[in-house]
C-alpha atoms as a PDB file:
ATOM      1  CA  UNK A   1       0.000   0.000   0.000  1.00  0.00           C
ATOM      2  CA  UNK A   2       1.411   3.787  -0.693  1.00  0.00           C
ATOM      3  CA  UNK A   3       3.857   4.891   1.783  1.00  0.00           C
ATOM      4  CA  UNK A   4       2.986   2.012   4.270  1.00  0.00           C
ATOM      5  CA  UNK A   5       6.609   1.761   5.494  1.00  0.00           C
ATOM      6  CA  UNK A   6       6.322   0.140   8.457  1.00  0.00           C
ATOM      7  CA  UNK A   7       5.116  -2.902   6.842  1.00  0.00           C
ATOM      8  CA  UNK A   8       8.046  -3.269   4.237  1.00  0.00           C
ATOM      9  CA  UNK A   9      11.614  -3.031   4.688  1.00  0.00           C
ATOM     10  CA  UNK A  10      13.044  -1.092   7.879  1.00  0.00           C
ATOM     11  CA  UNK A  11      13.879   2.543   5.770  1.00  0.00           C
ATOM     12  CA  UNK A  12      17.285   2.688   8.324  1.00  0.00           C
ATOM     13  CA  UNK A  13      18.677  -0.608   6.922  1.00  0.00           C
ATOM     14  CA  UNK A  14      18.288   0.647   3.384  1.00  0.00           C
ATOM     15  CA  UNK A  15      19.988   4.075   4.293  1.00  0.00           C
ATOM     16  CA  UNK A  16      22.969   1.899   5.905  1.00  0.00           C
ATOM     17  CA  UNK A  17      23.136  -0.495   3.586  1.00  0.00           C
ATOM     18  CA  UNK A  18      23.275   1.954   0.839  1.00  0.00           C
ATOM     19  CA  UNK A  19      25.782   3.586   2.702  1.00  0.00           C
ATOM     20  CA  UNK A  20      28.266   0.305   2.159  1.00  0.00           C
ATOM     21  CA  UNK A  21      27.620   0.632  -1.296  1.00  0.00           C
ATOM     22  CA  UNK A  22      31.081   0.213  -3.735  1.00  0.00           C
ATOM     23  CA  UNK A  23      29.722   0.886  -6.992  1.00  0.00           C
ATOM     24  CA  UNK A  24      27.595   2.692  -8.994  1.00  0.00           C
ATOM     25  CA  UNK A  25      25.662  -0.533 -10.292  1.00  0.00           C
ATOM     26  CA  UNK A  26      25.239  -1.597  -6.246  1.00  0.00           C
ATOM     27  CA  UNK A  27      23.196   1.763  -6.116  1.00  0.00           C
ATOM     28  CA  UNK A  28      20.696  -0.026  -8.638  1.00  0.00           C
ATOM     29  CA  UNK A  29      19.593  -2.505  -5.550  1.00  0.00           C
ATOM     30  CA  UNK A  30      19.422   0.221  -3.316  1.00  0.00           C
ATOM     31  CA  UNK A  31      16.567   1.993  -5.460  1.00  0.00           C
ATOM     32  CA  UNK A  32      14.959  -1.043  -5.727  1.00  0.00           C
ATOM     33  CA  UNK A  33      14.528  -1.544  -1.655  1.00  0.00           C
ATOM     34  CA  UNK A  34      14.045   2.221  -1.543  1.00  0.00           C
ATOM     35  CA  UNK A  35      10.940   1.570  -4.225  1.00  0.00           C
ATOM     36  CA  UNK A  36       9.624  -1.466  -1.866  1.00  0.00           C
ATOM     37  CA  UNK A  37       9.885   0.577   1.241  1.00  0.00           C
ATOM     38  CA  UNK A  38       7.546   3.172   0.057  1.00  0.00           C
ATOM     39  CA  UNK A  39       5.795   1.169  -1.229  1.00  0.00           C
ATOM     40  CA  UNK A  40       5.289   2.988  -4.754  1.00  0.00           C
ATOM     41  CA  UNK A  41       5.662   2.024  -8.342  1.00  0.00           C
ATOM     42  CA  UNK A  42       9.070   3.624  -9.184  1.00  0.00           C
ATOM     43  CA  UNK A  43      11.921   5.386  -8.298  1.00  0.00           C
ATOM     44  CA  UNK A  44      14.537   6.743 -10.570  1.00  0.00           C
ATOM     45  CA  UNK A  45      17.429   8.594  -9.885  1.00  0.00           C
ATOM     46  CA  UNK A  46      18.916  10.633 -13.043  1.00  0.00           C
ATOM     47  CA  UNK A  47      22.314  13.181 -13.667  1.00  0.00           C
ATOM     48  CA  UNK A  48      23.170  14.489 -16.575  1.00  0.00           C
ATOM     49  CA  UNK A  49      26.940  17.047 -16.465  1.00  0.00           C
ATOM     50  CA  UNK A  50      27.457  19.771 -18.195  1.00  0.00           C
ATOM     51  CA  UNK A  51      29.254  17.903 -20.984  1.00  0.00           C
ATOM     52  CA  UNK A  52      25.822  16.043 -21.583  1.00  0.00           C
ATOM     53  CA  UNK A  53      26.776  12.658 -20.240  1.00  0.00           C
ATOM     54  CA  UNK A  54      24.163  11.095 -18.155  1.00  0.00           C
ATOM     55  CA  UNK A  55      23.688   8.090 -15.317  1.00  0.00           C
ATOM     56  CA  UNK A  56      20.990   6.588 -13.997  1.00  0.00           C
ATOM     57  CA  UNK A  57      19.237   3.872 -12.281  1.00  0.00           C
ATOM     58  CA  UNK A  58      15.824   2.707 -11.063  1.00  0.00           C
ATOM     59  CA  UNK A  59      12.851   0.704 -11.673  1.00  0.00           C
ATOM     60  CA  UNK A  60      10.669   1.916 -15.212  1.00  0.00           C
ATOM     61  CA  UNK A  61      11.009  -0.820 -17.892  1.00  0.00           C
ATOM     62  CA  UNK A  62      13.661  -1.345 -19.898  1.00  0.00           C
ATOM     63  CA  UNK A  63      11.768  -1.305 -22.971  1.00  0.00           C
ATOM     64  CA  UNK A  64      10.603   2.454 -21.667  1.00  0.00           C
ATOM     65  CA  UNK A  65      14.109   3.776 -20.660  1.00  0.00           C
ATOM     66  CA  UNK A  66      15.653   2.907 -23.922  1.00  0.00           C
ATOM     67  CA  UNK A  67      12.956   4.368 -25.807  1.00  0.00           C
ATOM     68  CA  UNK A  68      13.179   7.469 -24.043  1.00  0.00           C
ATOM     69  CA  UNK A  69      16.643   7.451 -25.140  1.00  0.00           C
ATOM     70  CA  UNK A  70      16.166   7.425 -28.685  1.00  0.00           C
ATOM     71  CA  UNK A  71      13.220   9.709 -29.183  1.00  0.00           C
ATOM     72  CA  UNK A  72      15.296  12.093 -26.828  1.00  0.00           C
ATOM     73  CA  UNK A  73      12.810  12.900 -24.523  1.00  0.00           C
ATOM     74  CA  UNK A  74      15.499  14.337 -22.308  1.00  0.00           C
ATOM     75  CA  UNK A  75      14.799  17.851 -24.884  1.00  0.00           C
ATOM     76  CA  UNK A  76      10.607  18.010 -24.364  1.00  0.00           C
ATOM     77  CA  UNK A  77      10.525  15.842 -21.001  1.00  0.00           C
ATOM     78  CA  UNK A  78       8.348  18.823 -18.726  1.00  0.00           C
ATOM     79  CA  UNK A  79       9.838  17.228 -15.307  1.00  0.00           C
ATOM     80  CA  UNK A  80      13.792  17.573 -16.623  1.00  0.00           C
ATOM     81  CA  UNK A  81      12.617  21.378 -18.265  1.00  0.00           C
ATOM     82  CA  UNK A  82      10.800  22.454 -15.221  1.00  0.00           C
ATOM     83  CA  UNK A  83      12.957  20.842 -12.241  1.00  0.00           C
ATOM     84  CA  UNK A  84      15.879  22.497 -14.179  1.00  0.00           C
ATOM     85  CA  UNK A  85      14.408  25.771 -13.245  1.00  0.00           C
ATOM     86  CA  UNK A  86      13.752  25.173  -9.835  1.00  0.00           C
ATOM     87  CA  UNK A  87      15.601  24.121  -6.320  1.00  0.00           C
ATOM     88  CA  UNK A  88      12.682  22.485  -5.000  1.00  0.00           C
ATOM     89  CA  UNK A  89      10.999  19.506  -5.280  1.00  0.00           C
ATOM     90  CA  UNK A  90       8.370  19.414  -7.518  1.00  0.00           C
ATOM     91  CA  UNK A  91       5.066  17.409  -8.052  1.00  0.00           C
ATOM     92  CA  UNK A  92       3.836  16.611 -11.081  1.00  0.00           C
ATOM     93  CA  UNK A  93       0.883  18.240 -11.831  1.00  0.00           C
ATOM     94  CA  UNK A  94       2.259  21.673 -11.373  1.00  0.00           C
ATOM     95  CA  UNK A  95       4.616  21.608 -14.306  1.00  0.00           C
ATOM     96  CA  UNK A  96       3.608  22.766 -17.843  1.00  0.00           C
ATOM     97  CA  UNK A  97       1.827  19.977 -19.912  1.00  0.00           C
ATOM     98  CA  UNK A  98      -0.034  22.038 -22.246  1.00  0.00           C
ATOM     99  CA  UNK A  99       2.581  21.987 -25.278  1.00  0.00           C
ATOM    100  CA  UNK A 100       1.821  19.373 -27.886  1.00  0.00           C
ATOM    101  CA  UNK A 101       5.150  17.775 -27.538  1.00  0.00           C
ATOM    102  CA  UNK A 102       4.681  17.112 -23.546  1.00  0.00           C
ATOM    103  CA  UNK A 103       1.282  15.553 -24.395  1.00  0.00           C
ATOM    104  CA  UNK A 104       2.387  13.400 -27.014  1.00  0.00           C
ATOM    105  CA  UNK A 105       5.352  12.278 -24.528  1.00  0.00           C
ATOM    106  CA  UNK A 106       3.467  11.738 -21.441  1.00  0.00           C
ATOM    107  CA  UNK A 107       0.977   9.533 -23.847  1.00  0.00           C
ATOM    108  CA  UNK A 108       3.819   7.882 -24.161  1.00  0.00           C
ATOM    109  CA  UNK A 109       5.154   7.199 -20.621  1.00  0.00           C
ATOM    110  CA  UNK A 110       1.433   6.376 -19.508  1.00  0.00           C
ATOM    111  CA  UNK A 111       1.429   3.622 -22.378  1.00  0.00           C
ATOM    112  CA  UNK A 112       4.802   2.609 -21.100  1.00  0.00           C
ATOM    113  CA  UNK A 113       3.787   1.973 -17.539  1.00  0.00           C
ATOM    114  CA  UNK A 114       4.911   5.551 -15.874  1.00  0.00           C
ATOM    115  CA  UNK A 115       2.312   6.124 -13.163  1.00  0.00           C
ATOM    116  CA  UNK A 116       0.452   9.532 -13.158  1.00  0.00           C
ATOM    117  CA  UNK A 117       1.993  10.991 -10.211  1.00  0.00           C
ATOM    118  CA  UNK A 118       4.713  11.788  -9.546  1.00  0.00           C
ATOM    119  CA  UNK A 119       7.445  13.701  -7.109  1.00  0.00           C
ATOM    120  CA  UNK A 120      11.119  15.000  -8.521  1.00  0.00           C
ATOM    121  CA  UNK A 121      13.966  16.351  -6.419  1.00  0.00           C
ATOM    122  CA  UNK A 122      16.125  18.277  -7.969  1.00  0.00           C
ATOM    123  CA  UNK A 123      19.973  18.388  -7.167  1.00  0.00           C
ATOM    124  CA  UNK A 124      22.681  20.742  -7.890  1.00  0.00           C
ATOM    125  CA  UNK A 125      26.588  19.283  -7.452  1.00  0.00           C
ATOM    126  CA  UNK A 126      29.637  20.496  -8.413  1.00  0.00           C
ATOM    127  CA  UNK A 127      31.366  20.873 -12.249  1.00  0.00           C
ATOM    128  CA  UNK A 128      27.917  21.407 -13.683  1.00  0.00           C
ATOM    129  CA  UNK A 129      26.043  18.288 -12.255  1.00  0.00           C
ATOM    130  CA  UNK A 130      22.287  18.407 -12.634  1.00  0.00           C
ATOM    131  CA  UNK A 131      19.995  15.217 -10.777  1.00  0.00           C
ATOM    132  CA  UNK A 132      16.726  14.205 -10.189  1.00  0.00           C
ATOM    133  CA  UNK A 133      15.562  11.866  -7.392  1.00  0.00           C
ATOM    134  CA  UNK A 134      11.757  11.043  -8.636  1.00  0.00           C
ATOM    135  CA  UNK A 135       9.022   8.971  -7.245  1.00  0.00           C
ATOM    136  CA  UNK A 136       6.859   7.746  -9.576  1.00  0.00           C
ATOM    137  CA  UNK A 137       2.937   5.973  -8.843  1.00  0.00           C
ATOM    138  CA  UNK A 138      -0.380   4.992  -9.993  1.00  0.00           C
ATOM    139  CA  UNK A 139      -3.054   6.709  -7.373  1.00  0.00           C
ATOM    140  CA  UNK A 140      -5.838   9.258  -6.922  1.00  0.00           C
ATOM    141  CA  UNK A 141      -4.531  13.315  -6.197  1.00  0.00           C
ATOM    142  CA  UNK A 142      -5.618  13.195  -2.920  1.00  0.00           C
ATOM    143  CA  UNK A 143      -3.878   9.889  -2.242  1.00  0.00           C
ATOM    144  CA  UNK A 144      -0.614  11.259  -3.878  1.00  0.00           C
ATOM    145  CA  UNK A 145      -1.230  14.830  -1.771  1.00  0.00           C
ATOM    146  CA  UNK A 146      -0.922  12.713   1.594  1.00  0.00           C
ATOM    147  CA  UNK A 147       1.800  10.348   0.845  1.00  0.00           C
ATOM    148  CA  UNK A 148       4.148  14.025  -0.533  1.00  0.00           C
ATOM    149  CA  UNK A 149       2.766  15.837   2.824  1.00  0.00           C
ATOM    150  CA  UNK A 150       3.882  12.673   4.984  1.00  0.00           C
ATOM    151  CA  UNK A 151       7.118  11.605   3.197  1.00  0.00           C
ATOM    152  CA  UNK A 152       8.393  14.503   1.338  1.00  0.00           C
ATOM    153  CA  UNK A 153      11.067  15.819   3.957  1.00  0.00           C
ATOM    154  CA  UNK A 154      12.051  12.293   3.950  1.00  0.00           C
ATOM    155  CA  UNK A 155      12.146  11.902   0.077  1.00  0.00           C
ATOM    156  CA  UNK A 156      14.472  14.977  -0.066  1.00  0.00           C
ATOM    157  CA  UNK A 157      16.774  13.842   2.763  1.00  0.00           C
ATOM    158  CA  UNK A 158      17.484  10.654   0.611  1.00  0.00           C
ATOM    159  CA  UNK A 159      17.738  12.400  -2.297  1.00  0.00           C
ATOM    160  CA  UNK A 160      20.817  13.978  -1.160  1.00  0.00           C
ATOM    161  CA  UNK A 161      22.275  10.930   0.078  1.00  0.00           C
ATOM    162  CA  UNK A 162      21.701   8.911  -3.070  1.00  0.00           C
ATOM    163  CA  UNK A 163      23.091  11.183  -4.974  1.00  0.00           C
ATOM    164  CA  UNK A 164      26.338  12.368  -2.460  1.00  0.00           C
ATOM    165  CA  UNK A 165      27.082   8.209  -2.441  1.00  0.00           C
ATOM    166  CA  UNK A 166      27.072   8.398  -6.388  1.00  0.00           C
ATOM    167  CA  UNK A 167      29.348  11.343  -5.985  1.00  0.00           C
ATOM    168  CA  UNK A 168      32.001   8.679  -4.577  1.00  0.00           C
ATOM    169  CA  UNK A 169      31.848   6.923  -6.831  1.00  0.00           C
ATOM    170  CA  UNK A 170      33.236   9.589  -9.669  1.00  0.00           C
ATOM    171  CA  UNK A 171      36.271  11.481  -8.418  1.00  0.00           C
ATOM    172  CA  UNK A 172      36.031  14.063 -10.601  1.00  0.00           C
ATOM    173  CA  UNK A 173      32.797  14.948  -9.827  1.00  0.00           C
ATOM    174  CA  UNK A 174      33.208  15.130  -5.998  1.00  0.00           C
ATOM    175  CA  UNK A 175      32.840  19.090  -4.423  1.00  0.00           C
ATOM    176  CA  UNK A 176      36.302  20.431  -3.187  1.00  0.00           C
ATOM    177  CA  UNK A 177      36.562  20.021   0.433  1.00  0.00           C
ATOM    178  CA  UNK A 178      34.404  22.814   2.261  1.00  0.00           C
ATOM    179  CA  UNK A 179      37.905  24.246   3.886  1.00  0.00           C
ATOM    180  CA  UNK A 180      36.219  27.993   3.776  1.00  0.00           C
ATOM    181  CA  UNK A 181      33.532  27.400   5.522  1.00  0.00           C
ATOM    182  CA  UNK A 182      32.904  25.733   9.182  1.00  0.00           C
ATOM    183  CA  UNK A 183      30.575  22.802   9.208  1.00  0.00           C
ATOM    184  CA  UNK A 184      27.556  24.521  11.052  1.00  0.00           C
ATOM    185  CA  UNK A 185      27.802  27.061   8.115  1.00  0.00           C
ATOM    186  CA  UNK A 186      27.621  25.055   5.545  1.00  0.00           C
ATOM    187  CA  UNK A 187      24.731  23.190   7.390  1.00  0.00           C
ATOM    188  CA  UNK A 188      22.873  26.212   6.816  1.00  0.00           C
ATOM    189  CA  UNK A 189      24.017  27.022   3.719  1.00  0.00           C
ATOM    190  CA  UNK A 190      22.971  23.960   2.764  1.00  0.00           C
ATOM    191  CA  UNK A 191      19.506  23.665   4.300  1.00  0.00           C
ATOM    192  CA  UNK A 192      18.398  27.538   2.970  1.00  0.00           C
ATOM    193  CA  UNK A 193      19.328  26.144  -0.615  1.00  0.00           C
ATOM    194  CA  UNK A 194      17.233  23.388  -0.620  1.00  0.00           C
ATOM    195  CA  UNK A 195      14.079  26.137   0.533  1.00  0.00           C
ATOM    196  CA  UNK A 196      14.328  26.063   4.221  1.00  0.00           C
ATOM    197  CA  UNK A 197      12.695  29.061   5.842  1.00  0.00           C
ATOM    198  CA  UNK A 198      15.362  30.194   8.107  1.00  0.00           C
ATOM    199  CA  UNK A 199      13.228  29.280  11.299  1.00  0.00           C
ATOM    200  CA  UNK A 200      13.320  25.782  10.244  1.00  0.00           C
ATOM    201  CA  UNK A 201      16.843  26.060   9.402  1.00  0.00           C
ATOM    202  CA  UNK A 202      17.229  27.127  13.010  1.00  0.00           C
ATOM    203  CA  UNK A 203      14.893  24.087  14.046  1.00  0.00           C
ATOM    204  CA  UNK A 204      16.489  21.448  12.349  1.00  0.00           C
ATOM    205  CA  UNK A 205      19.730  22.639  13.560  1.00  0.00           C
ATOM    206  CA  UNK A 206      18.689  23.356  17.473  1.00  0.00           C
ATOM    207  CA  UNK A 207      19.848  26.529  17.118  1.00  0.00           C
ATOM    208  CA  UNK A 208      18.567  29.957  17.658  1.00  0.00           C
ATOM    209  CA  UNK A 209      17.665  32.305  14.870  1.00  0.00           C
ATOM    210  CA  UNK A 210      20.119  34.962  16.267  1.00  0.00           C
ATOM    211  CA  UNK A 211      23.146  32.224  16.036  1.00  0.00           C
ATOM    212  CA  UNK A 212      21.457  31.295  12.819  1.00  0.00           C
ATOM    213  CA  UNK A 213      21.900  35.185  11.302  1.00  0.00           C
ATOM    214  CA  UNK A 214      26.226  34.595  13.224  1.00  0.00           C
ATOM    215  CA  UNK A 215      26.550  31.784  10.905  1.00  0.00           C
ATOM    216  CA  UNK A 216      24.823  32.918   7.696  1.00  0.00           C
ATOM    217  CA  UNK A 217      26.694  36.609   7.862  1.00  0.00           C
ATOM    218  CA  UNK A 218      29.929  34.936   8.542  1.00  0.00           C
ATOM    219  CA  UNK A 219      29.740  32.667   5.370  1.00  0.00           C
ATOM    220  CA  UNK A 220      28.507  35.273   2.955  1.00  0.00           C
ATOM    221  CA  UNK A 221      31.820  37.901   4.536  1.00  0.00           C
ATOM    222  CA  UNK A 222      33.933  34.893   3.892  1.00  0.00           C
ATOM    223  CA  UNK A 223      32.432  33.982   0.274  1.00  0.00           C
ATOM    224  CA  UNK A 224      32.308  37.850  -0.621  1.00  0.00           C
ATOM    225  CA  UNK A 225      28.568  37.560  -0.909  1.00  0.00           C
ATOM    226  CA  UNK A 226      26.206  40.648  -1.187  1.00  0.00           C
ATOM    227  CA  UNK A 227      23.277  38.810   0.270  1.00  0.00           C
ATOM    228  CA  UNK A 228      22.246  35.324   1.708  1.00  0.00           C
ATOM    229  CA  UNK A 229      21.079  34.446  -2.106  1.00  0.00           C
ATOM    230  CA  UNK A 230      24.281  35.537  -3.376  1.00  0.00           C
ATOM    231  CA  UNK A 231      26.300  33.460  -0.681  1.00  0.00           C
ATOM    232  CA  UNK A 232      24.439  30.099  -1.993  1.00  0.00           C
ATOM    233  CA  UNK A 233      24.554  30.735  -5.375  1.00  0.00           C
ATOM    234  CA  UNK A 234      28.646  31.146  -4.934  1.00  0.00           C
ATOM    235  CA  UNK A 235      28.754  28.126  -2.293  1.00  0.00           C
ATOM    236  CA  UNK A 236      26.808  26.063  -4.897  1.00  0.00           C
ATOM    237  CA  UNK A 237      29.304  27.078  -7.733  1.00  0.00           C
ATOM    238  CA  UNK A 238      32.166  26.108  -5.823  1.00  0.00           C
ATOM    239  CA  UNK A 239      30.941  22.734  -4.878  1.00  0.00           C
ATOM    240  CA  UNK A 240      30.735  24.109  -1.296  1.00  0.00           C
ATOM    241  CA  UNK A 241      27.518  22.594  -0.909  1.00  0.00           C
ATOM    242  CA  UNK A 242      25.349  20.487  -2.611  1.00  0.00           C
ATOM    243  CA  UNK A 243      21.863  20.101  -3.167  1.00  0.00           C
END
């Protein structure tokens, strides 16, 4: 049943076993239990660099990932387009289907067994990286409203984990150490880039908001930042943080 967790497999043991992951193609059985323990239909995690080469894994049909492939859907796809623009997560039926081309394709996934709903993270990592973390199922909107509402926070936390372990595995993708900033900064950092209000940011970090504004002023001084927008987008650049 959607998002019924409890009964599947404990969501810690995934995290931790996905942790001892060694290679890229171990992360493909990590989705897989991820899929299970939600209890949806898919998950797919996606990166494409800024010289156009892409990875992925996850649980659509072959027959449906290599067709996607040749008819380029990557170009026309609305989730890539509109989670390109954005930092945060996204749900389906609040991108931009209207355009011929984004019917015809989404025809296409429906005939190919892509659910109707579905829930994309984006993530930004260093040297041009671009990912999405999606969840993919068959169910009613009001279904699909509740299971976002309950697990979204945790959708996003994986997200970042997924794709930080896939990091590993590519040297030359990895962020440069964060040497200019301390680690409660880039905390942060990290947690107003991915759309944290800054009292949550203080919240998740059990912190107050006026040691919240110490560390947010002292990262954008030592980034050269005019403004808290300004400090991520240069922190993001420099692989500083990633999300």
């Amino acid at each position: 049943m959607l998002g019924q967790m409890e009964n599947r497999v404990n969501l810690d043991q995934i995290t931790t076993e996905l942790d001892d992951t060694c290679a890229l193609e171990d992360l493909q059985a990590s989705i897989e239990k991820l899929r299970d323990a939600f209890g949806v239909d898919h998950m797919v995690y996606h990166w494409v660099d800024s010289a156009g080469e892409q990875y992925g894994c996850g649980t659509y049909d072959d027959e449906w990932v290599q067709r996607y492939l040749v008819k380029q859907y990557l170009r026309v796809d609305p989730v890539v387009v509109g989670c390109f623009q954005r930092f945060h997560p996204v749900d389906w039926k609040r991108l931009d289907w209207s355009g011929k081309p984004a019917r015809s394709f989404l025809a296409d996934a429906l005939r190919h067994g892509v659910g109707n709903q579905g829930y994309s993270i984006p993530i930004r990592g260093p040297n041009g990286q671009f990912a999405l973390f999606t969840v993919n199922h068959n169910a009613s909107d009001e279904d699909w409203a509740r299971f976002t509402e309950t697990h979204g926070r945790d959708l996003i936390l994986i997200a970042h984990f997924f794709n930080r372990k896939a990091l590993e595995f590519e040297p030359g993708r990895q962020p440069e150490p964060a040497r200019n900033l301390s680690p409660r900064e880039v905390d942060a950092m990290t947690l107003l880039a991915m759309g944290y209000s800054r009292a949550q940011v203080a919240d998740s970090l059990s912190i107050s908001e006026h040691t919240l504004r110490v560390y947010i002023e002292s990262a954008r001084f030592k980034l050269g930042a005019l403004n808290t927008t300004h400090a991520i987008a240069r922190a993001l650049s420099r692989g500083l943080i990633v999300v």
